[in-house]
Protein backbone atom coordinates (compact mmCIF):
# COMPACT_ATOMS: atom_id res chain seq x y z
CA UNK A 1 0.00 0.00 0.00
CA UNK A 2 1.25 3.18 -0.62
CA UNK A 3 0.62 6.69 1.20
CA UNK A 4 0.32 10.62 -0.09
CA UNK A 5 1.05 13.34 2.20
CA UNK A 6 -1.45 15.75 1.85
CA UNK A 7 -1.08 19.35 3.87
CA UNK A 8 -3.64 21.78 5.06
CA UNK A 9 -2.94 25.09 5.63
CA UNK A 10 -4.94 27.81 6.97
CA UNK A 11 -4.65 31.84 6.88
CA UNK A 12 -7.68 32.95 8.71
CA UNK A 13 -10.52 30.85 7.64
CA UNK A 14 -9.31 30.48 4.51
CA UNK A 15 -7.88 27.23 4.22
CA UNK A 16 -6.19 25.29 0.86
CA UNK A 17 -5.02 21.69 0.41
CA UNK A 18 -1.68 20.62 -1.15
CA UNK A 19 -0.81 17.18 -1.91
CA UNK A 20 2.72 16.15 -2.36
CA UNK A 21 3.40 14.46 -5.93
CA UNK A 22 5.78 11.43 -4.12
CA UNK A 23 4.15 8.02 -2.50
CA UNK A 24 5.60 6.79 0.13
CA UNK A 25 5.78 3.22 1.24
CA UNK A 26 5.08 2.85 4.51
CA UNK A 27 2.64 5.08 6.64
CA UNK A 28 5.86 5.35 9.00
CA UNK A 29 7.97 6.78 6.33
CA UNK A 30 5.39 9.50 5.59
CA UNK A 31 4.72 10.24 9.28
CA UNK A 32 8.88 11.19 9.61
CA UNK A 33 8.63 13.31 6.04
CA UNK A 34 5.71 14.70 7.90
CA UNK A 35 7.11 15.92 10.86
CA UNK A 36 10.05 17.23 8.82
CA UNK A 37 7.53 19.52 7.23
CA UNK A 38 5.36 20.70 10.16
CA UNK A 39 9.08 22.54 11.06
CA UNK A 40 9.39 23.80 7.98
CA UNK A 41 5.84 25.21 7.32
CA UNK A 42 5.71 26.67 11.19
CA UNK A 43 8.67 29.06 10.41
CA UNK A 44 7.65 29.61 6.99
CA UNK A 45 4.28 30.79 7.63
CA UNK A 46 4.56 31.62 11.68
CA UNK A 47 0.90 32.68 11.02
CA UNK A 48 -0.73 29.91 9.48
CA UNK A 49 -2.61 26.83 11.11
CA UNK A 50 -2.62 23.68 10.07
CA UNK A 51 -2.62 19.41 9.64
CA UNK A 52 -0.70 17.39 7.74
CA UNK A 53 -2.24 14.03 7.10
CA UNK A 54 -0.82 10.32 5.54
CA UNK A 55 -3.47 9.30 3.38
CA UNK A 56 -3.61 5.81 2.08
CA UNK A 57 -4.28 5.99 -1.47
CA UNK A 58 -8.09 5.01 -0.71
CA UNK A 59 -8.18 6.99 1.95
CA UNK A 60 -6.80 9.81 -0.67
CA UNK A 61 -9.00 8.97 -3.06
CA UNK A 62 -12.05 9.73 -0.97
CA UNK A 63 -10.77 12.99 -0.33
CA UNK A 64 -10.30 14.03 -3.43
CA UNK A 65 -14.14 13.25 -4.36
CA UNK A 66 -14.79 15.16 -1.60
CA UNK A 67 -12.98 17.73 -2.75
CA UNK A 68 -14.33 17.43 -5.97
CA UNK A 69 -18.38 17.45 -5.04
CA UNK A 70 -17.27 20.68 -3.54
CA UNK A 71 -16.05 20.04 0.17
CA UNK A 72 -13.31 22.39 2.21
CA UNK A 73 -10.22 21.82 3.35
CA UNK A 74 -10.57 21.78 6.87
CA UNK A 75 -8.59 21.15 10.25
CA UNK A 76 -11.61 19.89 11.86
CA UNK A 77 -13.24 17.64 9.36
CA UNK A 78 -13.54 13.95 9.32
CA UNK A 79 -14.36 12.25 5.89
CA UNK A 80 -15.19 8.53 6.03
CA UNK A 81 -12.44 7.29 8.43
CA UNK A 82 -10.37 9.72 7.65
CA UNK A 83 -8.99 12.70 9.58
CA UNK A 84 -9.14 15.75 6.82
């Protein structure tokens, strides 16, 4: 099974959802990539909020219908099992 990262970030209320373009392996090799970029993105945008998830690629997939039928990106919504 493979696994996306997929990052939301929030200015304000206004929040937008990036997914990385690699697949990682193992849910345990995303997690460290993860935490790696929570750093990164706190002292990039000191001002933001935000979640960074490990999707499995069904998991991803749901998401992205979400998405697609018109959903937010939110930190506080759950989608079918999922955390985003």
């Amino acid at each position: 099974m493979k696994f996306i990262m997929v990052i939301v970030i929030c200015f304000g209320v206004d929040c937008n959802a990036i997914f990385e373009q690699n697949y990682y392996d193992t849910k345990e090799q995303c997690l460290q990539v993860a935490t790696e970029t929570t750093a990164f993105m706190q002292d990039a945008y000191p001002t933001s909020s935000g979640v960074i998830h490990c999707f499995s690629e069904e998991e991803f997939s749901l998401y992205q219908e979400y998405l697609k039928n018109g959903g937010k990106p939110s930190l506080n919504r759950t989608i079918q099992g999922t955390d985003a």
